[in-house]
N, C-alpha and C. Protein backbone atom coordinates (compact mmCIF):
# COMPACT_ATOMS: atom_id res chain seq x y z
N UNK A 1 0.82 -1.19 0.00
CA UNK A 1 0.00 0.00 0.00
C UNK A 1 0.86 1.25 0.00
N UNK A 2 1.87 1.33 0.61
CA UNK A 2 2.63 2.37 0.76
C UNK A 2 3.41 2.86 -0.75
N UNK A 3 3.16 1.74 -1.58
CA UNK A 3 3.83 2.65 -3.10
C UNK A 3 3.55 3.38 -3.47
N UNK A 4 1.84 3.86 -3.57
CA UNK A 4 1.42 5.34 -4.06
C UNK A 4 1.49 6.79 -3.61
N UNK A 5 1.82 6.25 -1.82
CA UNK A 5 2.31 7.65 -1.29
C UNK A 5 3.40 8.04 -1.58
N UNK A 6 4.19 7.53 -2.14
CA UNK A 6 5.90 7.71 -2.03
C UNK A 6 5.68 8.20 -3.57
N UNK A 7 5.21 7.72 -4.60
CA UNK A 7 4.93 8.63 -5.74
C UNK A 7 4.56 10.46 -5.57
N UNK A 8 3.76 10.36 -4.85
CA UNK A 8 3.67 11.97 -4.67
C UNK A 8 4.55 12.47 -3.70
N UNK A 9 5.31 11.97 -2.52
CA UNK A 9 6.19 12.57 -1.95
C UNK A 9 7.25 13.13 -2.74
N UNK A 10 7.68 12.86 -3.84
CA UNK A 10 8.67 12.90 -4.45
C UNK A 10 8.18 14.10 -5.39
N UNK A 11 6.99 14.17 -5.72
CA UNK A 11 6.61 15.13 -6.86
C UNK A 11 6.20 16.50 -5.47
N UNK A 12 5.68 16.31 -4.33
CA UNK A 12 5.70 17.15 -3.51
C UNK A 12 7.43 17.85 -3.34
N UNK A 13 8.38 17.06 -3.21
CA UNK A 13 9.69 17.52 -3.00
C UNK A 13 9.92 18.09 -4.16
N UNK A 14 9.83 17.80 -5.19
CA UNK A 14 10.35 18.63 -6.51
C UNK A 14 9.73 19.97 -6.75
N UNK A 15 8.27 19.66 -6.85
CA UNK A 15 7.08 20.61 -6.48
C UNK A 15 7.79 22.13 -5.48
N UNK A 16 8.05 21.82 -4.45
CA UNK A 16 8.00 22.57 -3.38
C UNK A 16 9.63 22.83 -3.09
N UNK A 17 10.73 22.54 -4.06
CA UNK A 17 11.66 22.73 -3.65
C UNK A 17 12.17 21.75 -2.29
N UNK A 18 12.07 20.70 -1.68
CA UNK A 18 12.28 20.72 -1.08
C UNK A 18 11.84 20.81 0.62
N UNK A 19 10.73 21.44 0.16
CA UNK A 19 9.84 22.14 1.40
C UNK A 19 9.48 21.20 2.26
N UNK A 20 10.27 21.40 3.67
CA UNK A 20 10.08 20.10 4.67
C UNK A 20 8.13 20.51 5.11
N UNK A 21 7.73 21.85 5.49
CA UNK A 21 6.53 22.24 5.66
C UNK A 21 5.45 21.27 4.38
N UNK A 22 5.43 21.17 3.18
CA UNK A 22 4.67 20.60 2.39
C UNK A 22 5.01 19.08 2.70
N UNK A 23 5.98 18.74 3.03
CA UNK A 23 6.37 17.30 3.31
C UNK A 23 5.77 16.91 4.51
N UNK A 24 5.96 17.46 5.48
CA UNK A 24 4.94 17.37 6.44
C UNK A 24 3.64 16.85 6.44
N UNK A 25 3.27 17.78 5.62
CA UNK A 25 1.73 18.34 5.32
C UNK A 25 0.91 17.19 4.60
N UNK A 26 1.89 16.68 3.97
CA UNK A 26 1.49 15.72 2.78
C UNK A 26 1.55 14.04 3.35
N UNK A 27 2.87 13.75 4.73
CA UNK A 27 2.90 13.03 5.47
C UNK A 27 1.82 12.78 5.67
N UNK A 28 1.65 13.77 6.95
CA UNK A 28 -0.23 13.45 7.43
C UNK A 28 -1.15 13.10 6.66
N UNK A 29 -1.34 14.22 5.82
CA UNK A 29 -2.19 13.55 5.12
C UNK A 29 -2.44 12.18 4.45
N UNK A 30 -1.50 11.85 3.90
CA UNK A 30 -1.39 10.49 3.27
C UNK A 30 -1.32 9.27 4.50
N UNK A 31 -0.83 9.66 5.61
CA UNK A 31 -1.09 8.48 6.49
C UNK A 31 -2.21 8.37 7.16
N UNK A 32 -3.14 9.36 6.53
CA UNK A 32 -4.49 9.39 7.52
C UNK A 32 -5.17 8.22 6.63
N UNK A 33 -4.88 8.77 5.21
CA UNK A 33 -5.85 7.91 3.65
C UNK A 33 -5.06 6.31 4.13
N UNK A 34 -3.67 5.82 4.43
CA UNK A 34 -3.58 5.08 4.70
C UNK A 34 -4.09 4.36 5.36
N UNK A 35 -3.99 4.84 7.11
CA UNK A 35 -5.12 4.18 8.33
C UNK A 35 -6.22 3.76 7.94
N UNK A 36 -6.96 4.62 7.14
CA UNK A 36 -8.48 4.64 6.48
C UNK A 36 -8.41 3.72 5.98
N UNK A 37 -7.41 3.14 4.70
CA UNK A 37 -8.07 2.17 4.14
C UNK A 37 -7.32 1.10 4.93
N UNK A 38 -6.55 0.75 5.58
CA UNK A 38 -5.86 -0.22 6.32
C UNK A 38 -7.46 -0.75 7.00
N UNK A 39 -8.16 0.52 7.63
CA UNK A 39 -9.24 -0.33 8.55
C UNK A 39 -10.53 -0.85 7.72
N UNK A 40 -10.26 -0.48 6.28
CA UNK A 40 -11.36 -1.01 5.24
C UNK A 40 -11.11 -2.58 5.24
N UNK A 41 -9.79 -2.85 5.06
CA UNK A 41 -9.14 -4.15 4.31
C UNK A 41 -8.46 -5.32 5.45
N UNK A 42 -8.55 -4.57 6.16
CA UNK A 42 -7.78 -5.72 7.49
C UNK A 42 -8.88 -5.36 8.68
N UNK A 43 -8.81 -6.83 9.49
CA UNK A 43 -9.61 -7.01 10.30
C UNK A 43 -9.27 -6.47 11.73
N UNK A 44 -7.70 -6.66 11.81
CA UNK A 44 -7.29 -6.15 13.05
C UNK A 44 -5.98 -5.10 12.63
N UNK A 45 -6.41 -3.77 11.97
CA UNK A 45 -5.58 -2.84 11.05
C UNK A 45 -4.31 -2.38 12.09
N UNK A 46 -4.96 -2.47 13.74
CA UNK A 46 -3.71 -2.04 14.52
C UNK A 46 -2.55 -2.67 14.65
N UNK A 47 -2.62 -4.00 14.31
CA UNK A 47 -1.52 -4.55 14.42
C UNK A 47 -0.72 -4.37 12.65
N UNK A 48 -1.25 -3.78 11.51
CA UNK A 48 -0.40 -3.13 10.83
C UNK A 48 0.14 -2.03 10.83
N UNK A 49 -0.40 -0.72 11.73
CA UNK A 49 0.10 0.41 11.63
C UNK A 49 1.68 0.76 11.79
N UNK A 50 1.81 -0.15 12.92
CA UNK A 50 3.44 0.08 13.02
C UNK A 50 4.21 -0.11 11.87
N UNK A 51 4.25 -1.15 11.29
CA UNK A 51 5.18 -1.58 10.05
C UNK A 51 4.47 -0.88 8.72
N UNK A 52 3.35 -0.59 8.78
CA UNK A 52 2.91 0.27 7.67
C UNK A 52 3.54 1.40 7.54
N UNK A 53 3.35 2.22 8.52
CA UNK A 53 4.23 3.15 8.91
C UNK A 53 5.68 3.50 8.27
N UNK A 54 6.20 2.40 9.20
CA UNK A 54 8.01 2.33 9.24
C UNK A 54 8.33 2.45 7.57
N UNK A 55 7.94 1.25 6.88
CA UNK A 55 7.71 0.78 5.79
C UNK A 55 7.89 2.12 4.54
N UNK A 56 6.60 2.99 4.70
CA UNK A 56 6.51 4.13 4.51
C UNK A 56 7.31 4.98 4.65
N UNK A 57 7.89 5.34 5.58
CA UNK A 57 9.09 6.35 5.84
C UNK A 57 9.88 6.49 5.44
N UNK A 58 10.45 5.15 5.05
CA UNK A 58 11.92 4.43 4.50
C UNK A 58 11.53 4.67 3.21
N UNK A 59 10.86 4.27 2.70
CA UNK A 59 9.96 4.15 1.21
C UNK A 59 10.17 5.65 0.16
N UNK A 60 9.13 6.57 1.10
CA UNK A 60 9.29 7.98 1.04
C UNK A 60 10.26 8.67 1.17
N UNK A 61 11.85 8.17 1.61
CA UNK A 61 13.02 8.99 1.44
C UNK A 61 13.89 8.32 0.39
N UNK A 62 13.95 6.76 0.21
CA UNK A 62 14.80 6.27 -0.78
C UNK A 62 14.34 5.90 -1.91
N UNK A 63 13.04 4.60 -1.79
CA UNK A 63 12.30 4.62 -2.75
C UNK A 63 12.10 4.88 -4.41
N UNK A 64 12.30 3.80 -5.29
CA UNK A 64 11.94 4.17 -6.56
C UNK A 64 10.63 4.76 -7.10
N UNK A 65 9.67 4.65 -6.29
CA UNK A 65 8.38 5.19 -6.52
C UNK A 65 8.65 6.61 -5.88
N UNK A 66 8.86 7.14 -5.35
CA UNK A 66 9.55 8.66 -4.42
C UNK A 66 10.52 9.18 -5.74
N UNK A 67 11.73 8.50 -6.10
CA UNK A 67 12.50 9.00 -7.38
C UNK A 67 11.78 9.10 -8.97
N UNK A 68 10.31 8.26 -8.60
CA UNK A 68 9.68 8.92 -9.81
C UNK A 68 8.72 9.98 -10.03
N UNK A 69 8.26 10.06 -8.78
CA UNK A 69 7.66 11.48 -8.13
C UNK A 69 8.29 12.25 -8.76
N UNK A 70 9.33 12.58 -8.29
CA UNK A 70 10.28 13.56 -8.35
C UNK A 70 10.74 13.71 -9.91
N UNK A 71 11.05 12.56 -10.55
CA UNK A 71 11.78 12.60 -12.35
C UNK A 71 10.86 13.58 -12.75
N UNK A 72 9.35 13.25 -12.44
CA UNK A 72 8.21 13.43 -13.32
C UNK A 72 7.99 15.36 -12.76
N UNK A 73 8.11 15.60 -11.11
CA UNK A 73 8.14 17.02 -11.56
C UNK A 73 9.15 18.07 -11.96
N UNK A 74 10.27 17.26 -11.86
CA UNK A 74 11.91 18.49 -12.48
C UNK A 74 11.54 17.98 -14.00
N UNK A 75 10.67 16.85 -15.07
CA UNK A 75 10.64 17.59 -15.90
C UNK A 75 11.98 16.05 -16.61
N UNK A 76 12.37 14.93 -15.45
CA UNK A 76 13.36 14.10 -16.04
C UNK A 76 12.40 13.21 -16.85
N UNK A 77 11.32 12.98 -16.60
CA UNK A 77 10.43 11.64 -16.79
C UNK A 77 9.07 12.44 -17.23
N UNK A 78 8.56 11.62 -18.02
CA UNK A 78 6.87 11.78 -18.59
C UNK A 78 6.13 11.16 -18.30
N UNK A 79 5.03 11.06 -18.31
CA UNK A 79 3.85 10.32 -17.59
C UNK A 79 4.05 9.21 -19.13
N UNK A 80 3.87 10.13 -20.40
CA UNK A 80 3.75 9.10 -21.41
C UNK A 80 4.82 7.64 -21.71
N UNK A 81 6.19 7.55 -21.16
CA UNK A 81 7.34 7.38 -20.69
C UNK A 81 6.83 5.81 -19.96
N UNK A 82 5.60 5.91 -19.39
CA UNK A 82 5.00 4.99 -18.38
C UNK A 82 5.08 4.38 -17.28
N UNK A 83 5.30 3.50 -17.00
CA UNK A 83 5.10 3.09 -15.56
C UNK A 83 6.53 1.93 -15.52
N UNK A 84 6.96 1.83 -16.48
CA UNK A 84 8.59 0.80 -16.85
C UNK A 84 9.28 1.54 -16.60
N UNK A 85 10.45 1.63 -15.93
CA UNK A 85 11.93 2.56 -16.55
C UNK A 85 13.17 1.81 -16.76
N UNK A 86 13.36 2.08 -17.89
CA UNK A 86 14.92 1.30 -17.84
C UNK A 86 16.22 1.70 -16.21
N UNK A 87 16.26 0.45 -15.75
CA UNK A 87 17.39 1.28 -14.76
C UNK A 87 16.66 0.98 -13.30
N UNK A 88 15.24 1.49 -13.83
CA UNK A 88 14.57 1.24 -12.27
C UNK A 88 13.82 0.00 -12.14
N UNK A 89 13.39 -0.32 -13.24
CA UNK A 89 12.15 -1.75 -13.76
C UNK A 89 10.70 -0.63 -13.19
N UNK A 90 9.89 -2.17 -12.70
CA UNK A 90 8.15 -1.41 -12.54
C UNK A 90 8.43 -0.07 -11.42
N UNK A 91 7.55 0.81 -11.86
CA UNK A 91 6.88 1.63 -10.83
C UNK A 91 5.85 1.69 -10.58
N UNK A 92 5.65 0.32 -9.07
CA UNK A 92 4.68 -0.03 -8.64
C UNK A 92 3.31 0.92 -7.68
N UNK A 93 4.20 1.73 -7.73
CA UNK A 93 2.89 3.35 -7.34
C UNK A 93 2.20 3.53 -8.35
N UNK A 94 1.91 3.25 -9.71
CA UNK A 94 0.90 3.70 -10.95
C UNK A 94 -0.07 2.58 -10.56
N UNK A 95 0.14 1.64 -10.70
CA UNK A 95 -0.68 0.47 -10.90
C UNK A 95 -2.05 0.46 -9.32
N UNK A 96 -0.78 0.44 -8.36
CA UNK A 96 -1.52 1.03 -7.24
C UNK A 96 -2.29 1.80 -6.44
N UNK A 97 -2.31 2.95 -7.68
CA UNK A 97 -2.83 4.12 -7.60
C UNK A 97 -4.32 3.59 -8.38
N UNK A 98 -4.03 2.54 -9.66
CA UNK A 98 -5.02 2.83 -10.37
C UNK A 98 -5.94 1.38 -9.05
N UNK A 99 -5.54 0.22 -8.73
CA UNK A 99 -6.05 -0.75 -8.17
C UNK A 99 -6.64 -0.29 -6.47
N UNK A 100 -5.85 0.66 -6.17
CA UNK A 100 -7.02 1.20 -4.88
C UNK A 100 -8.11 2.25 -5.71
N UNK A 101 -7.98 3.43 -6.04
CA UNK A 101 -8.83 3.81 -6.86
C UNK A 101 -10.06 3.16 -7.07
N UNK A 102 -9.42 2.11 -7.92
CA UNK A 102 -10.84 1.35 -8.58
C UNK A 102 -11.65 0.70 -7.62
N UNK A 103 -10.89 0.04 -6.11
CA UNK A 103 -11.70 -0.97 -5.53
C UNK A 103 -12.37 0.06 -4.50
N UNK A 104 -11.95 1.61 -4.51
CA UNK A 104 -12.57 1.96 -2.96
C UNK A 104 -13.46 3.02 -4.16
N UNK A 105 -13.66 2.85 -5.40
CA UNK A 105 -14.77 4.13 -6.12
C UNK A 105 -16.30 2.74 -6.29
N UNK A 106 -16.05 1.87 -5.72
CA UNK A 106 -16.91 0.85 -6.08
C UNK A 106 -17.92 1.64 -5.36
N UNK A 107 -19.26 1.60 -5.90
CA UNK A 107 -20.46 1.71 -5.18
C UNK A 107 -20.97 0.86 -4.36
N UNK A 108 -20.95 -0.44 -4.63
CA UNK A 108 -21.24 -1.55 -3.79
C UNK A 108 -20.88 -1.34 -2.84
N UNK A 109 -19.57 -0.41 -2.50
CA UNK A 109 -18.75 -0.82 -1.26
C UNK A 109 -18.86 0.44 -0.33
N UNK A 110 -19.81 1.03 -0.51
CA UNK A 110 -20.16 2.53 0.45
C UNK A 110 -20.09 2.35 1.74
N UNK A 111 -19.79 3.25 2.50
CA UNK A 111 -19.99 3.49 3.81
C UNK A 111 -20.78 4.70 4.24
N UNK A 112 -21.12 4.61 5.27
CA UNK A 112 -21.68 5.93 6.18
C UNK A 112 -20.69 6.94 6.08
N UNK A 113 -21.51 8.09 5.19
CA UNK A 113 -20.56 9.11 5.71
C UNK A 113 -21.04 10.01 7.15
N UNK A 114 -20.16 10.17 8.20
CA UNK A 114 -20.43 10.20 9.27
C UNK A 114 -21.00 11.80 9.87
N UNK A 115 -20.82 12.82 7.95
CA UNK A 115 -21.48 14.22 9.03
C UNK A 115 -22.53 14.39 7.68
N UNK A 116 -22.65 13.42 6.31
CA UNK A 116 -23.72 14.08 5.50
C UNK A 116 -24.60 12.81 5.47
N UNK A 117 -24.37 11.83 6.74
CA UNK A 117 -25.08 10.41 7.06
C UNK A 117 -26.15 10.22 5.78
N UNK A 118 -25.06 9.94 5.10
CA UNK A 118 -25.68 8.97 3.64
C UNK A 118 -24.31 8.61 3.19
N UNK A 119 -24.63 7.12 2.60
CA UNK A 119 -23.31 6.35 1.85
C UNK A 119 -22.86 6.98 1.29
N UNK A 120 -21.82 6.72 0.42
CA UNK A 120 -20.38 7.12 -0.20
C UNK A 120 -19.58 6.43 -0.27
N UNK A 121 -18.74 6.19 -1.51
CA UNK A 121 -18.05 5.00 -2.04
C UNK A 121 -16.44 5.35 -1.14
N UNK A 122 -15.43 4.71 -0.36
CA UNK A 122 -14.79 4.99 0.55
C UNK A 122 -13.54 5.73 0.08
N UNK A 123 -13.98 5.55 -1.33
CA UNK A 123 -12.94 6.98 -2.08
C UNK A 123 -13.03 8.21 -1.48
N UNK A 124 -14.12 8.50 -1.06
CA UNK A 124 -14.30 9.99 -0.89
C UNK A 124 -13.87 10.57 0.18
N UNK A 125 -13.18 9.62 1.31
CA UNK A 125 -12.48 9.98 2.43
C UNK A 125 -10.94 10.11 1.86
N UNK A 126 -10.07 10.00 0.72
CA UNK A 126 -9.17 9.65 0.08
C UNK A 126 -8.90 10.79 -0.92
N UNK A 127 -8.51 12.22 -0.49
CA UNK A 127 -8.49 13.16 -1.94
C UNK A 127 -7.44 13.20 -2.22
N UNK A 128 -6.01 12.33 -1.32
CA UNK A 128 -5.12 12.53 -2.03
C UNK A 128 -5.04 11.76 -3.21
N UNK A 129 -5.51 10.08 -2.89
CA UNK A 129 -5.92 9.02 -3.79
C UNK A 129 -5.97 9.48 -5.32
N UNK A 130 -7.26 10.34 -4.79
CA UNK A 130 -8.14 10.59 -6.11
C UNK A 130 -7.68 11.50 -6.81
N UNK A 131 -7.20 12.57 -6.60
CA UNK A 131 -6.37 13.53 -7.14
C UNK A 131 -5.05 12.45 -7.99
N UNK A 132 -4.50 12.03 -6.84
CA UNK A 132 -3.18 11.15 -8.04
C UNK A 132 -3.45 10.15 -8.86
N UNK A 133 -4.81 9.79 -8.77
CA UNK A 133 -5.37 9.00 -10.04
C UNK A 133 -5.42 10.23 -11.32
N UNK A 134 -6.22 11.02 -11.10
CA UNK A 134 -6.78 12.09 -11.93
C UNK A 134 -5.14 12.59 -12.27
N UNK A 135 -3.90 12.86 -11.45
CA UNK A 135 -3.21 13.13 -12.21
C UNK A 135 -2.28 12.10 -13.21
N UNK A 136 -1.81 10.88 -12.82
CA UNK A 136 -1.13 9.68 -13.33
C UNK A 136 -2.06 9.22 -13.95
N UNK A 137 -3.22 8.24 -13.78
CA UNK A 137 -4.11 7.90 -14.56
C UNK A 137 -4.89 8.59 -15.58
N UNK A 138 -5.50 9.15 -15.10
CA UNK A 138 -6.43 9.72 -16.58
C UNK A 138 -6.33 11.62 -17.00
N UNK A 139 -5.03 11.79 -16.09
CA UNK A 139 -4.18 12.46 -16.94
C UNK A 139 -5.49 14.06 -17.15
N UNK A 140 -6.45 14.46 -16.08
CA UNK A 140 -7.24 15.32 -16.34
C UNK A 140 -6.70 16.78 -15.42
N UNK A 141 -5.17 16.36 -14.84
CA UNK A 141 -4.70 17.57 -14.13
C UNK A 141 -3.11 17.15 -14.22
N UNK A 142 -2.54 18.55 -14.12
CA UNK A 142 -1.38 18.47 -13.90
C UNK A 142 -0.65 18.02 -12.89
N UNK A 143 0.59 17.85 -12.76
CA UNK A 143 1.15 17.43 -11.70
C UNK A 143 1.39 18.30 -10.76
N UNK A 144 1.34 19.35 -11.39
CA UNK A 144 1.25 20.53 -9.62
C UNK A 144 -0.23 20.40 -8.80
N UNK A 145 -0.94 19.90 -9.30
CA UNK A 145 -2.45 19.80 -8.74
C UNK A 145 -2.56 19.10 -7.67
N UNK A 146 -1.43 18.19 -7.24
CA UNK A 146 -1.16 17.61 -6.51
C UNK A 146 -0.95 18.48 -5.39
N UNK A 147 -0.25 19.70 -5.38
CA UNK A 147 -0.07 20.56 -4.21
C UNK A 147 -1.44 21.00 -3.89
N UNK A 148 -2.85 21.62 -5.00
CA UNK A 148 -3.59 21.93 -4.59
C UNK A 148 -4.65 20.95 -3.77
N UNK A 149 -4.52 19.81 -4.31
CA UNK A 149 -4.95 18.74 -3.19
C UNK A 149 -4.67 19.09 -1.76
N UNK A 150 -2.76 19.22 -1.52
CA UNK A 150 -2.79 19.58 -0.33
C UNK A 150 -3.10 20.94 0.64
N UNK A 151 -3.47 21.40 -0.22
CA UNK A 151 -3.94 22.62 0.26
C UNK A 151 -5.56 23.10 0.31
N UNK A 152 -6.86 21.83 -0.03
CA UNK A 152 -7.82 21.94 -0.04
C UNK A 152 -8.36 22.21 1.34
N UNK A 153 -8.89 23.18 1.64
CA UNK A 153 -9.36 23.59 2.71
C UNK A 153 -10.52 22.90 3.42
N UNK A 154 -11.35 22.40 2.49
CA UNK A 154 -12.46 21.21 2.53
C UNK A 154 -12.29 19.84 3.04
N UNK A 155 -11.01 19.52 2.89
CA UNK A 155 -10.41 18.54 3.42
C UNK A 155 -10.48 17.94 5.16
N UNK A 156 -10.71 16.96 5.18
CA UNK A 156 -10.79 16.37 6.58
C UNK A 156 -9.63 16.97 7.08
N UNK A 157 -9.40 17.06 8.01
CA UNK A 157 -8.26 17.13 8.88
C UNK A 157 -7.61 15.52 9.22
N UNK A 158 -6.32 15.26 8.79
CA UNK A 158 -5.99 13.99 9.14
C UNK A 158 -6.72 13.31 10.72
N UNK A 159 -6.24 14.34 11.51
CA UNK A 159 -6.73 13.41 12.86
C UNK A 159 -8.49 13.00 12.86
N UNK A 160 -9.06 14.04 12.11
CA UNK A 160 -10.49 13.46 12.18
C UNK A 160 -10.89 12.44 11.07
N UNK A 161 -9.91 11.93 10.14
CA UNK A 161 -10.16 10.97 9.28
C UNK A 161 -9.63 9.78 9.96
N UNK A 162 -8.78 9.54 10.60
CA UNK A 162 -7.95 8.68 11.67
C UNK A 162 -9.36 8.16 12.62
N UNK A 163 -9.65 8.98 13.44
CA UNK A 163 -10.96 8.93 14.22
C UNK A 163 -12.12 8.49 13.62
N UNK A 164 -12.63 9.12 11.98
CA UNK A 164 -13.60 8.21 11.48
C UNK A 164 -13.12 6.91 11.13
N UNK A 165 -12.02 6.47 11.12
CA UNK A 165 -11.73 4.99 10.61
C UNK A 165 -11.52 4.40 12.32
N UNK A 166 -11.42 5.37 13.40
CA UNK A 166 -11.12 4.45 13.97
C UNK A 166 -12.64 4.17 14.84
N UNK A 167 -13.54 5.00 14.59
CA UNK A 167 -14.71 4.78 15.35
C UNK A 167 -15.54 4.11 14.60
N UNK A 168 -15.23 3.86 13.26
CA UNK A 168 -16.99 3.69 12.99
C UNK A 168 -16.26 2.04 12.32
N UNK A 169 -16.90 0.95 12.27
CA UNK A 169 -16.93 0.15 11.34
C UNK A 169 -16.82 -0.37 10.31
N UNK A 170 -15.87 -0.19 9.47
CA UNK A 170 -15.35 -0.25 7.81
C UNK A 170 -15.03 -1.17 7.59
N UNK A 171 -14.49 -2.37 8.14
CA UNK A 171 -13.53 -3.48 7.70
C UNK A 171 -14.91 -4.46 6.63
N UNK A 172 -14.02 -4.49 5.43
CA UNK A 172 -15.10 -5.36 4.35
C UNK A 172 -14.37 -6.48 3.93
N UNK A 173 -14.47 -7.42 4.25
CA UNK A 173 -13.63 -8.88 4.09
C UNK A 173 -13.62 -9.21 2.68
N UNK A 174 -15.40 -8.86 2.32
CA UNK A 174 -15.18 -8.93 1.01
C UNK A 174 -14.65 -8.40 -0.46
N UNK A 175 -13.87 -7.00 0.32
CA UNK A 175 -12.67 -5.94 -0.51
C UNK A 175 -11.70 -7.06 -1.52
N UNK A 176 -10.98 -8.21 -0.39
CA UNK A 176 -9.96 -8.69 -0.80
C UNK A 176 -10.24 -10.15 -1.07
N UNK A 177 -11.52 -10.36 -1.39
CA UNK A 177 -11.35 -11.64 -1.56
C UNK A 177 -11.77 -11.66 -3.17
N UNK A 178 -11.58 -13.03 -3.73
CA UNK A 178 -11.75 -13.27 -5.44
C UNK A 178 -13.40 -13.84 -5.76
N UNK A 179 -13.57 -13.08 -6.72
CA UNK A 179 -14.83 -12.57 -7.13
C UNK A 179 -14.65 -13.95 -8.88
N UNK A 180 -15.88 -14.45 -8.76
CA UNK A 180 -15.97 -15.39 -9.81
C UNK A 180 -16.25 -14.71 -11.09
C-alpha cells in the first residue's frame, strides 16, 4: 500500500523545492488515507500500523516510486514514458494508484458518511488518492495539482479521518477476496 504515497512525496519535494513544511503536510495527510483504508481491508488494522508506517518512511526517502515522483516534476520523466523505466524496472505506485482507486470508487462498497449520514463510495475519504489518479491515470490535471490537493481547505483534517476509521466500522472482508 505504501507505493502510491511515495509517488507523490517525491513530486511534492520537486514541487516545493524541497519544502520540509509541504512534506509534512502531505505526510499526514497520506497516512491518515492510509489508516483509512488499512481499517477497510484488514480485520485487526492495529496490528499493521506500526510496520505500515516504518515501511513508509523508509519508502518515502529512498524509494523508486519517491524517485519517480520527483523525475516526473523536475521535468526528467513523462507520464507518457510509463510506468517501466529502464534502470529502475516497474513503478509499482501507478498500478496502485489505479487498483485502490478502482476498488474503494466501487459503489457496492459505500460506507456511512459520518457528518452528510448517507453512503459514499470509501474513495471519498481519500483526496489525495483521487487527485493522483486524476493526475497519473487519466491524466485530467497536472502534476502541480497535486499541491492543490494539499492545500484543499475542505479537506478532513488527518486526525479526524484517523478517528472516522477508527470509530466507525469499515472493515469489508469482502474488498480482498476473489470474485468469480
Amino acid at each position: 500500500m505504501s507505493y502510491f504515497p511515495c509517488v507523490v512525496v517525491g513530486m511534492v519535494a520537486a514541487l516545493t523545492n524541497e519544502s520540509a513544511t509541504s512534506k509534512s503536510v502531505y505526510f499526514a495527510l497520506c497516512t491518515s488515507e492510509m489508516i483509512f483504508i488499512t481499517h477497510l481491508l484488514a480485520e485487526e488494522p492495529e496490528k499493521l500500523a506500526g510496520p505500515l508506517l516504518a515501511d513508509t518512511y523508509v519508502t518515502l526517502l529512498k524509494g523508486r516510486n519517491a524517485w519517480y515522483g520527483q523525475q516526473l516534476a523536475k521535468g526528467g520523466l513523462s507520464l507518457e514514458m510509463g510506468d517501466s523505466i529502464k534502470g529502475k524496472g516497474m513503478i509499482q505506485g501507478v498500478s496502485a494508484v489505479k487498483g485502490f482507486y478502482e476498488l474503494l470508487s466501487q459503489s457496492s462498497l459505500s460506507v456511512q458518511h459520518p457528518e452528510e449520514n448517507k453512503p459514499v463510495a470509501p474513495v471519498e475519504f481519500c483526496p489525495i488518492l483521487k487527485m493522483l489518479y486524476k493526475v497519473l491515470i487519466t491524466r485530467e490535471f497536472p502534476l502541480q495539482a497535486i499541491l492543490d490537493a494539499l492545500r484543499d481547505e475542505t479537506m478532513y483534517d488527518p486526525k479526524d479521518r484517523i478517528e472516522i476509521a477508527q470509530t466507525h466500522v469499515f472493515y469489508r472482508p469482502s474488498l480482498l477476496s476473489h470474485r468469480p
